[in-house]
PDB file of N, CA and C in Angstrom:
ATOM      1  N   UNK A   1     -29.085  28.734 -36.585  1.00  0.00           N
ATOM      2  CA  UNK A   1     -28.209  29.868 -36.577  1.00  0.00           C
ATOM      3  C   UNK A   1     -27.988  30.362 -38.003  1.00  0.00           C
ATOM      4  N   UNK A   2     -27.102  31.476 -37.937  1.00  0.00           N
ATOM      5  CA  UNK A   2     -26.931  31.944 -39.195  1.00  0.00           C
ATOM      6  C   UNK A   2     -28.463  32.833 -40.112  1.00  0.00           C
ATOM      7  N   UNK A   3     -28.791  33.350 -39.098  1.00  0.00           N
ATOM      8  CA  UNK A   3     -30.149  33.614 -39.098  1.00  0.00           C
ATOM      9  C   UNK A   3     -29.914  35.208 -38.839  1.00  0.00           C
ATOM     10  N   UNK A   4     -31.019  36.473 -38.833  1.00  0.00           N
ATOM     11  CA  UNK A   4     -30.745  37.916 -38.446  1.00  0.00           C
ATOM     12  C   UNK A   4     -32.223  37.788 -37.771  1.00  0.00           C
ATOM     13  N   UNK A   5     -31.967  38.448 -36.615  1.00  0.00           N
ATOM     14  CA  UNK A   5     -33.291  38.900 -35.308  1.00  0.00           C
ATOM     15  C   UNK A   5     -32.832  40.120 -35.600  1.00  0.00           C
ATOM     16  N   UNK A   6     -34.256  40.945 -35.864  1.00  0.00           N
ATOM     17  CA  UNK A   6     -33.901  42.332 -35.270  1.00  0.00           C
ATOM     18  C   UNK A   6     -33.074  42.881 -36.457  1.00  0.00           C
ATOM     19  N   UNK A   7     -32.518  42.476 -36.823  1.00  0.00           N
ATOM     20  CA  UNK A   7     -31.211  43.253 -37.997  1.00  0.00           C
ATOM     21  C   UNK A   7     -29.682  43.023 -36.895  1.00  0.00           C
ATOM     22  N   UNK A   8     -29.787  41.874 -35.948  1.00  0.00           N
ATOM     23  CA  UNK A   8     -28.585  41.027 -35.420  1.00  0.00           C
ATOM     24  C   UNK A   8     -28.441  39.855 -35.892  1.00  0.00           C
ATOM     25  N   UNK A   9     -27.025  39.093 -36.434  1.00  0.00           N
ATOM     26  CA  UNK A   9     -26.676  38.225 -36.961  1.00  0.00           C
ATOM     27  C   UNK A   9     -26.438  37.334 -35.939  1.00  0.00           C
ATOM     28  N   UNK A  10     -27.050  36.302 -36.254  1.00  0.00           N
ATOM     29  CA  UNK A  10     -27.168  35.072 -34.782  1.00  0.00           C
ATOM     30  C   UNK A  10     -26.143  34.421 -35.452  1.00  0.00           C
ATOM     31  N   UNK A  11     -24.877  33.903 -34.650  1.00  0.00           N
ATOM     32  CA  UNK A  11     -23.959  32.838 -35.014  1.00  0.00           C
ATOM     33  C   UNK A  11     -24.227  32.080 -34.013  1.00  0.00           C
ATOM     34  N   UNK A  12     -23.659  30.648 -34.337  1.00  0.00           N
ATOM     35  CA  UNK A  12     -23.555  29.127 -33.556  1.00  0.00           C
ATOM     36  C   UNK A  12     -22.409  29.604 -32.430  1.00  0.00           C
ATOM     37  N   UNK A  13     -22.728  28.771 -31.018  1.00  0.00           N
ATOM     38  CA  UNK A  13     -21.394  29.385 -30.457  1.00  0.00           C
ATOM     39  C   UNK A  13     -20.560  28.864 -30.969  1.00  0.00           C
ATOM     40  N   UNK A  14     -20.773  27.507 -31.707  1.00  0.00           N
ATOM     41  CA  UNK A  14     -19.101  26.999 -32.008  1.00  0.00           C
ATOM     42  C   UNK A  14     -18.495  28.318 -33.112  1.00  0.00           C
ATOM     43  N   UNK A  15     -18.931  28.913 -33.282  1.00  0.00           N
ATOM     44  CA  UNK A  15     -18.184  29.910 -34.617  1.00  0.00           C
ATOM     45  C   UNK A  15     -17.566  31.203 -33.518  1.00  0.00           C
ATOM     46  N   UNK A  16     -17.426  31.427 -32.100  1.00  0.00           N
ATOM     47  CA  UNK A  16     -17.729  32.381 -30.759  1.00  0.00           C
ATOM     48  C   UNK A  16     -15.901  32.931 -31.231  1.00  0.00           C
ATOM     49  N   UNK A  17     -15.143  31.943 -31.644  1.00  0.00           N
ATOM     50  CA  UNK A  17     -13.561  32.674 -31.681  1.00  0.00           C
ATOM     51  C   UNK A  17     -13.503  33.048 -33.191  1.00  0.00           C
ATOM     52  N   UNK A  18     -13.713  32.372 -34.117  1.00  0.00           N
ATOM     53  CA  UNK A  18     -13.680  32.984 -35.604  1.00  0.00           C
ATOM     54  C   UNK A  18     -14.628  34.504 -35.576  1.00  0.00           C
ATOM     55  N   UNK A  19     -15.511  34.558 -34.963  1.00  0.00           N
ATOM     56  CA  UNK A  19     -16.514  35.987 -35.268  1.00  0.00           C
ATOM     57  C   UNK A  19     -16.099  36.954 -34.451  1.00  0.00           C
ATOM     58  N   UNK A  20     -15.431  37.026 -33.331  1.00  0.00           N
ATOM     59  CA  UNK A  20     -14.667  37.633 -32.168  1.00  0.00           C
ATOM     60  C   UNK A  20     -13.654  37.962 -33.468  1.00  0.00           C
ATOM     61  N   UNK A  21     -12.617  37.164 -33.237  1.00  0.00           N
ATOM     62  CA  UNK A  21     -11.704  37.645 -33.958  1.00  0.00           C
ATOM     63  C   UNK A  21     -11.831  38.032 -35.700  1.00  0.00           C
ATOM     64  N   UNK A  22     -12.614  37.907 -36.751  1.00  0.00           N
ATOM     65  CA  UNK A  22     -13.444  38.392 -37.899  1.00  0.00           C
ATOM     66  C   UNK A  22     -13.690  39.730 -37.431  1.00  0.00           C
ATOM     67  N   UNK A  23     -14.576  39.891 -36.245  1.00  0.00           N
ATOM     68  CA  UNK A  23     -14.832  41.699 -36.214  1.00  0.00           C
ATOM     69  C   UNK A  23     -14.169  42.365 -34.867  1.00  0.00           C
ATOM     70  N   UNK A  24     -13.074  41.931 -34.584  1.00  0.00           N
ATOM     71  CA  UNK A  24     -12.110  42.867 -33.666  1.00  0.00           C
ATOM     72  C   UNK A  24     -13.240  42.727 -32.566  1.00  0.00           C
ATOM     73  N   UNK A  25     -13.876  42.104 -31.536  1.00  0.00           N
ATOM     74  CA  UNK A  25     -14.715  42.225 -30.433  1.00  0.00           C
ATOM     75  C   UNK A  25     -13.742  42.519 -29.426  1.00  0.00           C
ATOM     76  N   UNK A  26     -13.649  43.445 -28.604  1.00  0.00           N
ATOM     77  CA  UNK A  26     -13.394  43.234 -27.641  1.00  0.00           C
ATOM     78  C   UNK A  26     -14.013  43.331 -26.407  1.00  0.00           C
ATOM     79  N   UNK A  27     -15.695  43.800 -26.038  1.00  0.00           N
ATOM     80  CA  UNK A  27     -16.350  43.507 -25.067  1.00  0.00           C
ATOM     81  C   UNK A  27     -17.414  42.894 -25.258  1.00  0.00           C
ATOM     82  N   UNK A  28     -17.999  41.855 -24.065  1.00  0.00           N
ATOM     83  CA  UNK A  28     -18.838  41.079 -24.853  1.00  0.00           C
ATOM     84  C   UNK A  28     -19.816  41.122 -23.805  1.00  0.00           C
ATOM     85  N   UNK A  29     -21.201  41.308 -23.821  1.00  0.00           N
ATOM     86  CA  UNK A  29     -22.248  41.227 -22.732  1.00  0.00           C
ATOM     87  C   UNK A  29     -22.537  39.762 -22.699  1.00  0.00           C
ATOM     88  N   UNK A  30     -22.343  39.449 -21.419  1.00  0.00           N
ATOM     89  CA  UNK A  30     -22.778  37.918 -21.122  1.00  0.00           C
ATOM     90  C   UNK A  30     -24.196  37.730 -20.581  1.00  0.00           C
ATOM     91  N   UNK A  31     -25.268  36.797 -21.365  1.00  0.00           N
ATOM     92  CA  UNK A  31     -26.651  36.609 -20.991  1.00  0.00           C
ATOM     93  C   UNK A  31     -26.781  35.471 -20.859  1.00  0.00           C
ATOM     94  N   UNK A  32     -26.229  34.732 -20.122  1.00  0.00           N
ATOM     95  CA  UNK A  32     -26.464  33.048 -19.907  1.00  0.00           C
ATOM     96  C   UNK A  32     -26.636  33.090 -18.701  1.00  0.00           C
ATOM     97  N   UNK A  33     -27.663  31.511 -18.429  1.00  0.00           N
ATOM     98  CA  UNK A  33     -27.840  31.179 -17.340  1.00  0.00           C
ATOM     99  C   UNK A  33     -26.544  30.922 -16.688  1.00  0.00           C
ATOM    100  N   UNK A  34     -26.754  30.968 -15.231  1.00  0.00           N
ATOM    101  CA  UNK A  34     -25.707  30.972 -14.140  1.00  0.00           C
ATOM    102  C   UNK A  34     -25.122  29.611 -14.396  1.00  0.00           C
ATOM    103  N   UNK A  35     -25.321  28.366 -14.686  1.00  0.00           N
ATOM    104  CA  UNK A  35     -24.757  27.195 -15.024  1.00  0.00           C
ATOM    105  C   UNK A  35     -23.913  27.113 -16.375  1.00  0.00           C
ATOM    106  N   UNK A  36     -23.815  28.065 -16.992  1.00  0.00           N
ATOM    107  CA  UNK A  36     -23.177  27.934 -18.145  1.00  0.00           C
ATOM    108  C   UNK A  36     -22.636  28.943 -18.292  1.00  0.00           C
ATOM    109  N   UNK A  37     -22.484  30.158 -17.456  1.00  0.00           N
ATOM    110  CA  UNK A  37     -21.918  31.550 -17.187  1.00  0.00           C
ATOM    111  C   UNK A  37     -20.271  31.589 -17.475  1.00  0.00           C
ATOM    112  N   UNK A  38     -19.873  30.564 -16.809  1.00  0.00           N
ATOM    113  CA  UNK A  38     -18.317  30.832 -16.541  1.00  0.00           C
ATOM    114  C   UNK A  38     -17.733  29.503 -17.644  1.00  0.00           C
ATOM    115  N   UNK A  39     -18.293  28.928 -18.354  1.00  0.00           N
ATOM    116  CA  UNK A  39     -18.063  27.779 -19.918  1.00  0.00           C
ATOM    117  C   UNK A  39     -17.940  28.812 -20.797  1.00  0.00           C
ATOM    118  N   UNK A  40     -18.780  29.843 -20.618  1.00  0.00           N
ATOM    119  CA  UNK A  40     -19.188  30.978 -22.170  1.00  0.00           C
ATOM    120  C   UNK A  40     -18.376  31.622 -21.696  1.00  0.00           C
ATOM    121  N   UNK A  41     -17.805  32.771 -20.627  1.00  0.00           N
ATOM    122  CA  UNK A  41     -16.364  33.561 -20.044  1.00  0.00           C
ATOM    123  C   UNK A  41     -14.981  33.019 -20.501  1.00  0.00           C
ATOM    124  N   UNK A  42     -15.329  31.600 -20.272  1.00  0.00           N
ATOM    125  CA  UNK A  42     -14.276  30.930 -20.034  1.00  0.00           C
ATOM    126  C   UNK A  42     -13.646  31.106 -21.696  1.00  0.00           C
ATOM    127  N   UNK A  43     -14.907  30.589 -22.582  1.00  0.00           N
ATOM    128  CA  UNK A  43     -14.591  30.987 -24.696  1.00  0.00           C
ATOM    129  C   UNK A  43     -14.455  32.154 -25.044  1.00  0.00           C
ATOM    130  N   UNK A  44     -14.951  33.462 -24.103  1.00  0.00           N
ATOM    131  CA  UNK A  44     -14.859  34.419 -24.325  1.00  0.00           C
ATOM    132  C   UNK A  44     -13.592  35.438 -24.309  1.00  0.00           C
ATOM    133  N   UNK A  45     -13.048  34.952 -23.164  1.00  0.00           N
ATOM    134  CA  UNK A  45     -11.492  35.396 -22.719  1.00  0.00           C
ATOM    135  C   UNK A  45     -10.116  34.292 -24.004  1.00  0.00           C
ATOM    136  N   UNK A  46     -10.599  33.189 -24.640  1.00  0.00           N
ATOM    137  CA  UNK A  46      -9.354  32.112 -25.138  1.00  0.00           C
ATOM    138  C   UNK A  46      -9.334  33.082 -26.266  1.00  0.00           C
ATOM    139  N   UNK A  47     -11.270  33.634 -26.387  1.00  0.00           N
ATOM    140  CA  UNK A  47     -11.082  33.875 -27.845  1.00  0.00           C
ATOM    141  C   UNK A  47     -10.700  35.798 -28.404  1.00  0.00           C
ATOM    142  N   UNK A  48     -10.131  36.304 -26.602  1.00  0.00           N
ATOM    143  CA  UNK A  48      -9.716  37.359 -26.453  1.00  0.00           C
ATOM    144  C   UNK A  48     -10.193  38.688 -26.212  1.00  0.00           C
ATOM    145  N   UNK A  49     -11.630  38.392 -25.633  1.00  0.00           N
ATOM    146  CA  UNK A  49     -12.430  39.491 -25.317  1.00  0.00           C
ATOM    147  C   UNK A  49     -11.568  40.319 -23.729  1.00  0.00           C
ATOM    148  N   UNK A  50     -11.535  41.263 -23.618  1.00  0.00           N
ATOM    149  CA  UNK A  50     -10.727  41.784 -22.658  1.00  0.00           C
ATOM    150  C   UNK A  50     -11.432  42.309 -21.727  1.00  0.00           C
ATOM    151  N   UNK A  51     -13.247  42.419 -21.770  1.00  0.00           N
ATOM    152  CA  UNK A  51     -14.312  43.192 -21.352  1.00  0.00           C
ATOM    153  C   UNK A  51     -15.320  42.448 -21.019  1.00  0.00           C
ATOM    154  N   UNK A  52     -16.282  41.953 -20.197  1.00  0.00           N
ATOM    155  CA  UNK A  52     -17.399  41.557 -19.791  1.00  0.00           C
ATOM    156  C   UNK A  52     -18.207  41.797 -18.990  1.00  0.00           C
ATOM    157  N   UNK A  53     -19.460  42.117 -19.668  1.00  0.00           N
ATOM    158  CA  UNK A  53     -20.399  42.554 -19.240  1.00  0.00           C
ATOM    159  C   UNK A  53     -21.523  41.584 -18.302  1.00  0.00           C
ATOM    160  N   UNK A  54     -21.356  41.539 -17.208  1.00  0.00           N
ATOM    161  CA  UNK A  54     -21.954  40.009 -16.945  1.00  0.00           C
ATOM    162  C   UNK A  54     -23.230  39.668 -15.873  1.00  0.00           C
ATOM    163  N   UNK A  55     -24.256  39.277 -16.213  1.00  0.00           N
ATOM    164  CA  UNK A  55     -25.782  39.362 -16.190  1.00  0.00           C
ATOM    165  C   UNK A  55     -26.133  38.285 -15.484  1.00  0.00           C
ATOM    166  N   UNK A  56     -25.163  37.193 -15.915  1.00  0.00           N
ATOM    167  CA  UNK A  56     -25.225  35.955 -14.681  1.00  0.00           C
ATOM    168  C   UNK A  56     -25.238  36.453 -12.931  1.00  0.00           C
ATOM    169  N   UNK A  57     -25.397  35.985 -12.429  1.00  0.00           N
ATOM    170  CA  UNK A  57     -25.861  35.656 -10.972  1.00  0.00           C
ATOM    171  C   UNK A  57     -24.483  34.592 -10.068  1.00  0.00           C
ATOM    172  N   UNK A  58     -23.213  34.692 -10.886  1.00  0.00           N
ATOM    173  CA  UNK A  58     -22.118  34.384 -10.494  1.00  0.00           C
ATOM    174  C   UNK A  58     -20.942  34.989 -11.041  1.00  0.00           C
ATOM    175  N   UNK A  59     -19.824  34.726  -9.780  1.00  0.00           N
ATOM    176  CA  UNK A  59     -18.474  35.834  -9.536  1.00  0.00           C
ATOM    177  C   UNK A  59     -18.002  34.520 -11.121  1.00  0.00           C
ATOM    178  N   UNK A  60     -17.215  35.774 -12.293  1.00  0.00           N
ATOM    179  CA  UNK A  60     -16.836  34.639 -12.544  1.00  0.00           C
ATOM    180  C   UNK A  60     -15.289  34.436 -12.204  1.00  0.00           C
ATOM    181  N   UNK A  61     -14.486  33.897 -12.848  1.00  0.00           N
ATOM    182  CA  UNK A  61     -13.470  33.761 -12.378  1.00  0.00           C
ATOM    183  C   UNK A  61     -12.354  33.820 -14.036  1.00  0.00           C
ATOM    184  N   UNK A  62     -12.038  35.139 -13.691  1.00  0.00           N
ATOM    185  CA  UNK A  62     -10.863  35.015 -15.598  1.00  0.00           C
ATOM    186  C   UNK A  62      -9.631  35.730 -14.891  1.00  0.00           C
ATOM    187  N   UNK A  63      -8.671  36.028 -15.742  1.00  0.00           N
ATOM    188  CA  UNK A  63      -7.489  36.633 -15.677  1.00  0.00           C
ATOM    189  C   UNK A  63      -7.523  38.081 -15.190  1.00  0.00           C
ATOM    190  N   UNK A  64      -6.695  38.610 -14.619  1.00  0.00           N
ATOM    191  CA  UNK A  64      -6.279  39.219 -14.320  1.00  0.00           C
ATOM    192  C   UNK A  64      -6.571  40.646 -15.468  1.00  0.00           C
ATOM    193  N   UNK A  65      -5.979  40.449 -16.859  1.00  0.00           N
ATOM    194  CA  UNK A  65      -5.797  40.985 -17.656  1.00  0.00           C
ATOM    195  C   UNK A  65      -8.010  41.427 -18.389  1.00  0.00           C
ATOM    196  N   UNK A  66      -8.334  40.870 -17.888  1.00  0.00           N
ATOM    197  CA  UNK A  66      -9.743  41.024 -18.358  1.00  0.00           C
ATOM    198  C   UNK A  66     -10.509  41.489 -17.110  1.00  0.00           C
ATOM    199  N   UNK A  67     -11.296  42.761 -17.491  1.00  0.00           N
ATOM    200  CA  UNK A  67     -12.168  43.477 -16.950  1.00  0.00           C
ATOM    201  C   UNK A  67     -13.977  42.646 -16.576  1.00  0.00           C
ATOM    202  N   UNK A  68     -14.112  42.838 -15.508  1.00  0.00           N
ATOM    203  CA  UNK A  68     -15.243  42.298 -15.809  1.00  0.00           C
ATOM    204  C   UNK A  68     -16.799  43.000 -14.229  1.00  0.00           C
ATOM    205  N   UNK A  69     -17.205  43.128 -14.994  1.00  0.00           N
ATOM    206  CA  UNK A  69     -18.924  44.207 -14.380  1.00  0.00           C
ATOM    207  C   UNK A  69     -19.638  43.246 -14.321  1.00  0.00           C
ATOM    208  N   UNK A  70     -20.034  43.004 -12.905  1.00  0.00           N
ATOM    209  CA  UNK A  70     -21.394  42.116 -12.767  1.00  0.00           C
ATOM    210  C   UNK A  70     -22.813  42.918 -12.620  1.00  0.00           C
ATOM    211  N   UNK A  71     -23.539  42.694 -13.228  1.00  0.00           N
ATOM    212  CA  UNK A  71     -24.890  43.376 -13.009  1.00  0.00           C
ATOM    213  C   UNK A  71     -26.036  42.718 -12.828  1.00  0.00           C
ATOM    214  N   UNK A  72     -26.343  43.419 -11.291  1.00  0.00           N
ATOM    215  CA  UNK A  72     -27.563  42.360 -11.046  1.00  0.00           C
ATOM    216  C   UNK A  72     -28.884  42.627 -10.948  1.00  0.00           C
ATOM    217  N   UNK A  73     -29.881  42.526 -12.030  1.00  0.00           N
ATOM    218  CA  UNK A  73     -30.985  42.846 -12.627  1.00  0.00           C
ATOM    219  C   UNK A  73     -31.765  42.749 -11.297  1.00  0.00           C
ATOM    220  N   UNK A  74     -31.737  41.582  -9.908  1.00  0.00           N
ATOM    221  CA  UNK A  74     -32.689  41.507  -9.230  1.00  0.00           C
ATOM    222  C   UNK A  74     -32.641  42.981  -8.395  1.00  0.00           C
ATOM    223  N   UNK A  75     -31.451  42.981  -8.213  1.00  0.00           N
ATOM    224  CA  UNK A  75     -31.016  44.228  -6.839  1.00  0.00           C
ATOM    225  C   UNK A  75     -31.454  46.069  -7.678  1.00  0.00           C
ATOM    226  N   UNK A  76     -31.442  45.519  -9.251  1.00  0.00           N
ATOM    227  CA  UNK A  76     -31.833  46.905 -10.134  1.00  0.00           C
ATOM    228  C   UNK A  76     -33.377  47.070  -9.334  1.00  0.00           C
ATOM    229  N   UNK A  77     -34.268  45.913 -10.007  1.00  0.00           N
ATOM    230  CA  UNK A  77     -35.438  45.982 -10.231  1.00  0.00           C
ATOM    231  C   UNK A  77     -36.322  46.546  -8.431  1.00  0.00           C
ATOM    232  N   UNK A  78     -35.488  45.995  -7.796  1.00  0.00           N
ATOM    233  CA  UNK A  78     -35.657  46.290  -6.405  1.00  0.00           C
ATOM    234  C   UNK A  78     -35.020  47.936  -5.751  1.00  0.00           C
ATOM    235  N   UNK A  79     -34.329  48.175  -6.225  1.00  0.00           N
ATOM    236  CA  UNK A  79     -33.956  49.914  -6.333  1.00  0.00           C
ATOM    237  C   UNK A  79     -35.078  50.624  -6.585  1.00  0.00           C
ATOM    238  N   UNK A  80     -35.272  50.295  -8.117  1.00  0.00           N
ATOM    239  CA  UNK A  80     -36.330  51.224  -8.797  1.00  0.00           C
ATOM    240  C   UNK A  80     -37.862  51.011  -8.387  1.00  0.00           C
ATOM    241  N   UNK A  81     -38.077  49.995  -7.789  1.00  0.00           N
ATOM    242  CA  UNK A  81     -39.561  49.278  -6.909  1.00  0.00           C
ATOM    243  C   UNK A  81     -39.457  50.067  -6.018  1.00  0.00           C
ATOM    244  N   UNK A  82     -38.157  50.267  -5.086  1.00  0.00           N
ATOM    245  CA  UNK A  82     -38.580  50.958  -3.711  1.00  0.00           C
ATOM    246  C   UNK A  82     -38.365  52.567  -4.360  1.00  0.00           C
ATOM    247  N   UNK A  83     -38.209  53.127  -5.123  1.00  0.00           N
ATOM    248  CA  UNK A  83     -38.325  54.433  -5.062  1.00  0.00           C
ATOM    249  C   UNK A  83     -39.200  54.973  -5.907  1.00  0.00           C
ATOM    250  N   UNK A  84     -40.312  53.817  -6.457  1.00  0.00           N
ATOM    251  CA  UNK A  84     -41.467  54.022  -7.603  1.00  0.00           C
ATOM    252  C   UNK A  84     -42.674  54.143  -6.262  1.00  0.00           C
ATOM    253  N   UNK A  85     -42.409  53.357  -5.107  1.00  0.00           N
ATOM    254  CA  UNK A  85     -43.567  53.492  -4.388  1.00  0.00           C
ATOM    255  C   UNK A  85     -44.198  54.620  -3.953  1.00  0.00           C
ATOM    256  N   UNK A  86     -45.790  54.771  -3.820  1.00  0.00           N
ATOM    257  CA  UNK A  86     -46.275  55.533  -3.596  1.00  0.00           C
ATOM    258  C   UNK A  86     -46.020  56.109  -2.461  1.00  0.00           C
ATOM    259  N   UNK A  87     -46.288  57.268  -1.645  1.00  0.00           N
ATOM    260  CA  UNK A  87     -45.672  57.465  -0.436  1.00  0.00           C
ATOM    261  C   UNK A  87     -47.283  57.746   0.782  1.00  0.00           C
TER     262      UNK A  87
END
């Protein structure tokens, strides 16, 4: 970690509440596997994100006070398949 992809600054998750709170985050797109989906929500909401964007393949479960969009890439890719087909 501590590394730049792209011209993005990769932090360790242990650093997930100091860098949240360092640059005012308040929505955060979630890209983790479904087994570790609602561990990373779970750091995401202590460390005060109010917004989630969420890519996992499970409901997660936060407060009340936090917004949260599930999006599901399989049911996308299957939209745009059935209306790409030839006729």
């Amino acid at each position: 970690m501590g590394t730049e992809v792209g011209g993005v600054k990769c932090f360790d998750l242990a650093e997930l509440d100091e860098q949240i709170a360092a640059l005012g985050i308040s929505v955060a797109i979630l890209t983790v596997p479904p087994k570790f989906a609602q561990a990373v929500a779970d750091q995401l909401v202590f460390a005060g994100v109010q917004a989630i964007l969420s890519f996992a393949s499970i409901q997660l479960s936060v407060p009340d006070s936090v917004f949260v969009e599930n999006y599901d890439m399989t049911t996308a890719l299957e939209t745009v398949a059935y209306f790409a087909r030839a006729d």
